[in-house]
PDB file of N, CA and C in Angstrom:
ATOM      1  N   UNK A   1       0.833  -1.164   0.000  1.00  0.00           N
ATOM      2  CA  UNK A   1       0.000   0.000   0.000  1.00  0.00           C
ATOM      3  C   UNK A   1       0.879   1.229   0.000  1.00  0.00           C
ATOM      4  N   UNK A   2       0.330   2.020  -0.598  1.00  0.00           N
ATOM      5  CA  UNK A   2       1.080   3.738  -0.259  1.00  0.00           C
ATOM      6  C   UNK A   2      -0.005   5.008   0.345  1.00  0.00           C
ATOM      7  N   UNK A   3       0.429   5.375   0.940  1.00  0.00           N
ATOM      8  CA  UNK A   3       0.062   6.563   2.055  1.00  0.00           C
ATOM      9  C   UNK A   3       0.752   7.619   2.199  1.00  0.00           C
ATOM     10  N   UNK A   4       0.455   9.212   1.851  1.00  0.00           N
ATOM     11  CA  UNK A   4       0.499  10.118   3.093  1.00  0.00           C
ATOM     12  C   UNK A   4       1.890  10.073   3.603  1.00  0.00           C
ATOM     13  N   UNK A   5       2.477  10.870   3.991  1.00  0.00           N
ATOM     14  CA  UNK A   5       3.326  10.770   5.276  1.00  0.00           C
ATOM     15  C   UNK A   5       2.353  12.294   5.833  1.00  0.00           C
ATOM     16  N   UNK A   6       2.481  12.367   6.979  1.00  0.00           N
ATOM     17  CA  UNK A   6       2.368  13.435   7.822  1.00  0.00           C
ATOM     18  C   UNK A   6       2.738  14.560   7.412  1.00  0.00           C
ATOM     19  N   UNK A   7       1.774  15.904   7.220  1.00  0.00           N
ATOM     20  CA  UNK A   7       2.849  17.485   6.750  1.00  0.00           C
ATOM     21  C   UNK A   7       3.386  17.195   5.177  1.00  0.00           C
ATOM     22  N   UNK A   8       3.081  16.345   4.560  1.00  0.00           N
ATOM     23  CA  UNK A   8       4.090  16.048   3.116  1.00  0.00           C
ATOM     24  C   UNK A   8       3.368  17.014   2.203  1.00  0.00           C
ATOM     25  N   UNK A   9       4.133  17.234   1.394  1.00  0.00           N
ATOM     26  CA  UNK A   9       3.978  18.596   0.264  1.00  0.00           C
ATOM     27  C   UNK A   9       2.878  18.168  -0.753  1.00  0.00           C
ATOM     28  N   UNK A  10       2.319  17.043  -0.576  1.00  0.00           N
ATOM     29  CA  UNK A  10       1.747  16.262  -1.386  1.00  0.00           C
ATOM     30  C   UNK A  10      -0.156  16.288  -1.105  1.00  0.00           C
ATOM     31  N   UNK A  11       0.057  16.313   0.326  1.00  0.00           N
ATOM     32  CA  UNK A  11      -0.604  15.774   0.949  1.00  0.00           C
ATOM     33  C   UNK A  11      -0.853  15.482   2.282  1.00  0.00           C
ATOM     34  N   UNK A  12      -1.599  14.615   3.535  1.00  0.00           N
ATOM     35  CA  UNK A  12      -0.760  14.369   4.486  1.00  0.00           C
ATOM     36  C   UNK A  12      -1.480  14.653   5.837  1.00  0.00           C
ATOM     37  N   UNK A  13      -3.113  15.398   5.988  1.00  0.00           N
ATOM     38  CA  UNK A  13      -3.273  16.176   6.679  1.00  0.00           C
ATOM     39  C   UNK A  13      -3.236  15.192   7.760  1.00  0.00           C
ATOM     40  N   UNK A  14      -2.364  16.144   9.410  1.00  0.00           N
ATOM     41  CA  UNK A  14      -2.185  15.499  10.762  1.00  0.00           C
ATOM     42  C   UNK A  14      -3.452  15.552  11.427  1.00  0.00           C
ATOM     43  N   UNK A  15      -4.507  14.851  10.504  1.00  0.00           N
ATOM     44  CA  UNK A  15      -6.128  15.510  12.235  1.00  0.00           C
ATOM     45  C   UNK A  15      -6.275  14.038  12.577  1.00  0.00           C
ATOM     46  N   UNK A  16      -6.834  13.798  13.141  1.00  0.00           N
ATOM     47  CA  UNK A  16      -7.167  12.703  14.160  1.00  0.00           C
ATOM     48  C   UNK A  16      -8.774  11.746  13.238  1.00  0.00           C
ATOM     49  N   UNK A  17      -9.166  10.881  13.084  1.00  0.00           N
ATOM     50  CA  UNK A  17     -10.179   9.985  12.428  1.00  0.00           C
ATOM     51  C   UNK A  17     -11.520  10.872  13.287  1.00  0.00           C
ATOM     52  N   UNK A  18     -11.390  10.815  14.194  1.00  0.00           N
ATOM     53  CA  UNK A  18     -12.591  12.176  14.744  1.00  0.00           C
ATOM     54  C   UNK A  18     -12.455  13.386  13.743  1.00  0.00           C
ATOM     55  N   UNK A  19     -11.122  13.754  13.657  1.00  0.00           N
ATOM     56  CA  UNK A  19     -11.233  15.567  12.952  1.00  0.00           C
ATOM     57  C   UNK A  19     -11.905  14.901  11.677  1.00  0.00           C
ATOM     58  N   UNK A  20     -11.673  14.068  10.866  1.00  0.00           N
ATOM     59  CA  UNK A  20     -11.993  13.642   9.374  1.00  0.00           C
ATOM     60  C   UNK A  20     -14.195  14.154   9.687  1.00  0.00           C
ATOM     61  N   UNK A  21     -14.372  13.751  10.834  1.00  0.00           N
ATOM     62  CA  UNK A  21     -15.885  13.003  10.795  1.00  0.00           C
ATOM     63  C   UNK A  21     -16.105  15.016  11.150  1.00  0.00           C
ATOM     64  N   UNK A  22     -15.457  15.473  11.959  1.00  0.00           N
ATOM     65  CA  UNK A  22     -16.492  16.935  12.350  1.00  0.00           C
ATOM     66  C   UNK A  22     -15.773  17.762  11.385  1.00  0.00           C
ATOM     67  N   UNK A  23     -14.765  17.891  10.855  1.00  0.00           N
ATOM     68  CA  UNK A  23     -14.835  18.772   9.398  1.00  0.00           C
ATOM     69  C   UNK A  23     -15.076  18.175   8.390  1.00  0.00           C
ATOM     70  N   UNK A  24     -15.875  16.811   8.244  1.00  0.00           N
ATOM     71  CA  UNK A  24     -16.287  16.567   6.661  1.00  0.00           C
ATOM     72  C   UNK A  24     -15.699  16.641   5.970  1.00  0.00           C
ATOM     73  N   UNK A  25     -13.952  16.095   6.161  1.00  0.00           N
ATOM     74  CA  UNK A  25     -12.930  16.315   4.744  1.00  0.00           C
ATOM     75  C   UNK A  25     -12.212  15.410   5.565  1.00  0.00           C
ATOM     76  N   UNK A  26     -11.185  15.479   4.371  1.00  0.00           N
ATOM     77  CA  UNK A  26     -10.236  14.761   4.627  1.00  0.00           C
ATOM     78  C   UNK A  26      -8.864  15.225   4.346  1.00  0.00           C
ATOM     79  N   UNK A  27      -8.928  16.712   3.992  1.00  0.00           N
ATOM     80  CA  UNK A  27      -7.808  17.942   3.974  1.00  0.00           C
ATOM     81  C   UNK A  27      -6.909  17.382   2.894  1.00  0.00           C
ATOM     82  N   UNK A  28      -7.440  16.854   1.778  1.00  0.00           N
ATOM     83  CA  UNK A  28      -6.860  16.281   0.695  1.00  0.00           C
ATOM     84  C   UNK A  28      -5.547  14.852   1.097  1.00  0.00           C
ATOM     85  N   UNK A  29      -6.280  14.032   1.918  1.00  0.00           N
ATOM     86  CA  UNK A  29      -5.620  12.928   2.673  1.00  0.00           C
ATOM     87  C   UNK A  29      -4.825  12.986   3.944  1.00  0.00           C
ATOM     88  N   UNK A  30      -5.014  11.507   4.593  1.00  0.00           N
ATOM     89  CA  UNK A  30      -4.681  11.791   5.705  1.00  0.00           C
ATOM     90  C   UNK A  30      -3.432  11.225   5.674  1.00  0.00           C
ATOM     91  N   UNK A  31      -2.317  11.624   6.584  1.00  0.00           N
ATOM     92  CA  UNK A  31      -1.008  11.155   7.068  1.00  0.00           C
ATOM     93  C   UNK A  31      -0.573   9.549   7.818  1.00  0.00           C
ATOM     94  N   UNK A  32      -0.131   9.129   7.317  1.00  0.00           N
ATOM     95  CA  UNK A  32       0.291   8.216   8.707  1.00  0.00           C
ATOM     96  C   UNK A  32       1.785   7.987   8.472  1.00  0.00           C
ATOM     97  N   UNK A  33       1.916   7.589   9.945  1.00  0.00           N
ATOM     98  CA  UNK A  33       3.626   6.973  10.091  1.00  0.00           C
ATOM     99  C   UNK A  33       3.911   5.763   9.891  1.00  0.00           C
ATOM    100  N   UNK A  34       4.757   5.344   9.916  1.00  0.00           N
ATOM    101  CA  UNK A  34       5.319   3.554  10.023  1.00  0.00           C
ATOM    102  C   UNK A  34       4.389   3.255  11.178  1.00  0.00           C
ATOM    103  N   UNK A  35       4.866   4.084  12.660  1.00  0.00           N
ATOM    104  CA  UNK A  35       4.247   3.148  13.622  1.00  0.00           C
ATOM    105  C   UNK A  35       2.481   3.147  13.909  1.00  0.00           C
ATOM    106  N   UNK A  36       2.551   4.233  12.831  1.00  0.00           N
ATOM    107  CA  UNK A  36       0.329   4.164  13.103  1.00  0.00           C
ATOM    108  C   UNK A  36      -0.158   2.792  11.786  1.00  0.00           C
ATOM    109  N   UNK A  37       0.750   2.771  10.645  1.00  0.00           N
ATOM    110  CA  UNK A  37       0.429   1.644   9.851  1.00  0.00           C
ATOM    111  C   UNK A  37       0.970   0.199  10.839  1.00  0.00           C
ATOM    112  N   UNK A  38       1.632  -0.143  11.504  1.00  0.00           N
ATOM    113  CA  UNK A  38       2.145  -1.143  12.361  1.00  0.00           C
ATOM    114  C   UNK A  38       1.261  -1.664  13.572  1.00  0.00           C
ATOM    115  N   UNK A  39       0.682  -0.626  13.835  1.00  0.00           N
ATOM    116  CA  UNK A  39      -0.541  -0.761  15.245  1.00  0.00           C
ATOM    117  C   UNK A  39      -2.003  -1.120  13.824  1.00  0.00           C
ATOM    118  N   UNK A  40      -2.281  -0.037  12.576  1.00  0.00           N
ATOM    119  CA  UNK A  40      -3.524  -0.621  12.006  1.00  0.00           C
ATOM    120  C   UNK A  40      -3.330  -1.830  11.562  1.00  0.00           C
ATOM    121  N   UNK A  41      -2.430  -2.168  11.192  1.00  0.00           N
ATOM    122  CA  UNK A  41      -2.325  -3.509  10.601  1.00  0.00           C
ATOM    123  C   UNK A  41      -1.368  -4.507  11.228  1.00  0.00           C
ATOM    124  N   UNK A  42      -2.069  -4.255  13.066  1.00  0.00           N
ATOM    125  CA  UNK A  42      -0.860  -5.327  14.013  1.00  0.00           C
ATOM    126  C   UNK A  42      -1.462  -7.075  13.688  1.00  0.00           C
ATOM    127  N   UNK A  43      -2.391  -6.949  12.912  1.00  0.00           N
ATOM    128  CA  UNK A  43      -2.692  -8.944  12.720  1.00  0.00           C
ATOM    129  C   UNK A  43      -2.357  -9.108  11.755  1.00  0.00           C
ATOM    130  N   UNK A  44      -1.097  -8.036  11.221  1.00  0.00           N
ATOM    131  CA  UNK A  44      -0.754  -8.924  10.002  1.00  0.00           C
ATOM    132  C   UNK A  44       0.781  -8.812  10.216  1.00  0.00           C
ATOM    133  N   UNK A  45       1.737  -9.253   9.522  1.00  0.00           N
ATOM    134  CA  UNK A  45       3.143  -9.423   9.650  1.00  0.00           C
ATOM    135  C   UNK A  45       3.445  -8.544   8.731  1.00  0.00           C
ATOM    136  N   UNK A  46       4.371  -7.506   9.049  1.00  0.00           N
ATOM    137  CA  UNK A  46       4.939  -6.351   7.962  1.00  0.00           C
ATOM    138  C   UNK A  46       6.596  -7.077   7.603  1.00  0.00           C
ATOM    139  N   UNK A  47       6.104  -6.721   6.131  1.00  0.00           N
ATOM    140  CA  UNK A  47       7.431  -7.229   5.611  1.00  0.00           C
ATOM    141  C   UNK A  47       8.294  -6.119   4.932  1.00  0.00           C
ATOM    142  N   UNK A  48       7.533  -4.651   5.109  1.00  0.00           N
ATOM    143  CA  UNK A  48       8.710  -3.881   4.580  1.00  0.00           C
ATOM    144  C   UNK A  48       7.547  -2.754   5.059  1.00  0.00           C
ATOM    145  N   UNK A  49       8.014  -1.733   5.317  1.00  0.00           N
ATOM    146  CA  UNK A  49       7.538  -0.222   5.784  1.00  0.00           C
ATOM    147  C   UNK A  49       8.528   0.655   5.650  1.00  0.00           C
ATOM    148  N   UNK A  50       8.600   1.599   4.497  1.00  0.00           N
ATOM    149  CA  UNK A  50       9.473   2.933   4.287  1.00  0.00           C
ATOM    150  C   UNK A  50       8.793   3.671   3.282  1.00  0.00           C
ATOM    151  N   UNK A  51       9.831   4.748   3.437  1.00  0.00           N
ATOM    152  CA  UNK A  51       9.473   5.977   2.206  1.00  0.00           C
ATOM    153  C   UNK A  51       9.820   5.782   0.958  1.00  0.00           C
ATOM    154  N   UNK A  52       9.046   6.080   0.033  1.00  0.00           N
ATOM    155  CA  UNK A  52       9.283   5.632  -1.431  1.00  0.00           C
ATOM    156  C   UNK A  52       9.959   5.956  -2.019  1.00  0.00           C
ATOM    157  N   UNK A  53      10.571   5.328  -3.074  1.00  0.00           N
ATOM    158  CA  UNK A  53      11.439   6.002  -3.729  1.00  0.00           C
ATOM    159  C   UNK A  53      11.394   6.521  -4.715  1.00  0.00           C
ATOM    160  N   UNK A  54      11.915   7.635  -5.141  1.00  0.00           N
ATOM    161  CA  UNK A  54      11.391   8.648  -5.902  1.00  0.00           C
ATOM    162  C   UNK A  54      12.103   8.059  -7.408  1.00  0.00           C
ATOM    163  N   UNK A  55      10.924   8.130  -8.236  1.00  0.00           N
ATOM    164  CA  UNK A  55      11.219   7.849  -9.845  1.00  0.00           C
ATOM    165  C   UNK A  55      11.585   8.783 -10.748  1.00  0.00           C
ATOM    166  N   UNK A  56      11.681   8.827 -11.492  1.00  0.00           N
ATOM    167  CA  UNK A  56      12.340  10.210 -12.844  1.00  0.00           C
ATOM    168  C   UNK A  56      10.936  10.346 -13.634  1.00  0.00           C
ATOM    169  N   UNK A  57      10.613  11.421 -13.954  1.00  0.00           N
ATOM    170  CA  UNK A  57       9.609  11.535 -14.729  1.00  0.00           C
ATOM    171  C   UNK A  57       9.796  10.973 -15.891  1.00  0.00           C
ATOM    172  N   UNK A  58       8.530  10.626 -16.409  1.00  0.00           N
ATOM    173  CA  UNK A  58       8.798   9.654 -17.274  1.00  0.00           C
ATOM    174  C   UNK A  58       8.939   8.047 -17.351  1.00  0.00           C
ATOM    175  N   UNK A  59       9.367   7.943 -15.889  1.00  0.00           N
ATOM    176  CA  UNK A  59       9.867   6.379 -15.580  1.00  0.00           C
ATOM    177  C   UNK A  59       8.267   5.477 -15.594  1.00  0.00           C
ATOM    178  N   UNK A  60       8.792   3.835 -15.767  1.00  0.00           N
ATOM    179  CA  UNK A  60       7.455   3.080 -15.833  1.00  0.00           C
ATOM    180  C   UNK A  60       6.772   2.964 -14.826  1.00  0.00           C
ATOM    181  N   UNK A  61       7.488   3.511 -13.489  1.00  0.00           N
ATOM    182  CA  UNK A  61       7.262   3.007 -12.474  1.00  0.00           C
ATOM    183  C   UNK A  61       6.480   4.555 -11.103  1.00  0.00           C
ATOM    184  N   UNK A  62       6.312   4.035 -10.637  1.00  0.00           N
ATOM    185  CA  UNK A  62       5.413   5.387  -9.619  1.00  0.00           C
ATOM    186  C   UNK A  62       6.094   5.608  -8.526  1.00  0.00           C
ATOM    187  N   UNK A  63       6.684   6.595  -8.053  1.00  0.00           N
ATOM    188  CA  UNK A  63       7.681   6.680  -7.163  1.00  0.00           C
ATOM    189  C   UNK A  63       7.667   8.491  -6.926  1.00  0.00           C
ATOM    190  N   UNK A  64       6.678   8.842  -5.716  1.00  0.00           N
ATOM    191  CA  UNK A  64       6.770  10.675  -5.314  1.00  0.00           C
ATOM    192  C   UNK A  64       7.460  10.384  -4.093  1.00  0.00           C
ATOM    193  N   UNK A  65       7.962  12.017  -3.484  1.00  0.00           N
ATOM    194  CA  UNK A  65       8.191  12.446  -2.352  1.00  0.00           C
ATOM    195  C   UNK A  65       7.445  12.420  -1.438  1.00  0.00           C
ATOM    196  N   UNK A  66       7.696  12.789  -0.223  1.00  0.00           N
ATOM    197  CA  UNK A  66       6.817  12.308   0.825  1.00  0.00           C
ATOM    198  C   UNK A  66       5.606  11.358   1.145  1.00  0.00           C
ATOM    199  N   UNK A  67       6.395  10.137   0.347  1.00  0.00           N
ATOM    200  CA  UNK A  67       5.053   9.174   0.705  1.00  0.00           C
ATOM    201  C   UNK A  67       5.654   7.998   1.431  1.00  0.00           C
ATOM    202  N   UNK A  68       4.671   6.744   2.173  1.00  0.00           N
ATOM    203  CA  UNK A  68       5.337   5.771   2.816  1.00  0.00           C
ATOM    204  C   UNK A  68       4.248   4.972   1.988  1.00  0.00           C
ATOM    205  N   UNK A  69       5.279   3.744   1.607  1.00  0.00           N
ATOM    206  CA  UNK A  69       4.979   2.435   1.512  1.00  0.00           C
ATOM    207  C   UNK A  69       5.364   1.359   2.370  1.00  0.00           C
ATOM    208  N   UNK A  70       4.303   0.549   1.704  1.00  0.00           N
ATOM    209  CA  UNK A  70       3.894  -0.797   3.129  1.00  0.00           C
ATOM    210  C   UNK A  70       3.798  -2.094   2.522  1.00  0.00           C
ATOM    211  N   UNK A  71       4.281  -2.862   2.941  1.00  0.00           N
ATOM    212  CA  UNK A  71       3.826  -4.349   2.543  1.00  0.00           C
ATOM    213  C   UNK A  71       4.158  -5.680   3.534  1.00  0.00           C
ATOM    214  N   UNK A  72       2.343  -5.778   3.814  1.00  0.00           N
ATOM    215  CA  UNK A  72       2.391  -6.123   4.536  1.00  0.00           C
ATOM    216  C   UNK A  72       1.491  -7.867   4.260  1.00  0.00           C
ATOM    217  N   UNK A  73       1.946  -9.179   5.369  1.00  0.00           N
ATOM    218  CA  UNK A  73       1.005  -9.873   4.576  1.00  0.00           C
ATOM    219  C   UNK A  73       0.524 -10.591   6.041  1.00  0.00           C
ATOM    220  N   UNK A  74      -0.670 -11.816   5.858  1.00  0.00           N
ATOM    221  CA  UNK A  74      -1.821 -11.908   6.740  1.00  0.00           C
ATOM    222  C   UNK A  74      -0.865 -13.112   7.319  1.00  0.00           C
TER     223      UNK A  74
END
């Protein structure tokens, strides 16, 4: 999966799953860290959690700044 990091130029907003429900947005996505993806997805075994790596425009492949990827399995 890919996500958000927190504050990222991209994206990212820091509110809480309450803030999402009483401002009716989602501040153009929400943030998470390694350790908030590690606690949502503690019944599964993580086999890799970091920041992505950034691709060249143009490239085949999808790779921005400030994002975290996850892979995780059951």
């Amino acid at each position: 999966m890919t996500c958000f990091i927190p504050g990222g130029r991209l994206g990212g907003a820091e509110i809480s799953d309450w803030g999402v429900y009483q401002e009716r947005s989602l501040q153009g996505g929400l943030g998470y860290t390694e350790d908030k993806l590690k606690t949502i997805f503690s019944t599964f075994t993580a086999v890799e959690c970091r920041r992505m790596n950034v691709m060249e425009a143009g490239s085949a492949m999808f790779g921005v700044e400030d994002f975290l990827t996850a892979l995780v399995k059951k």
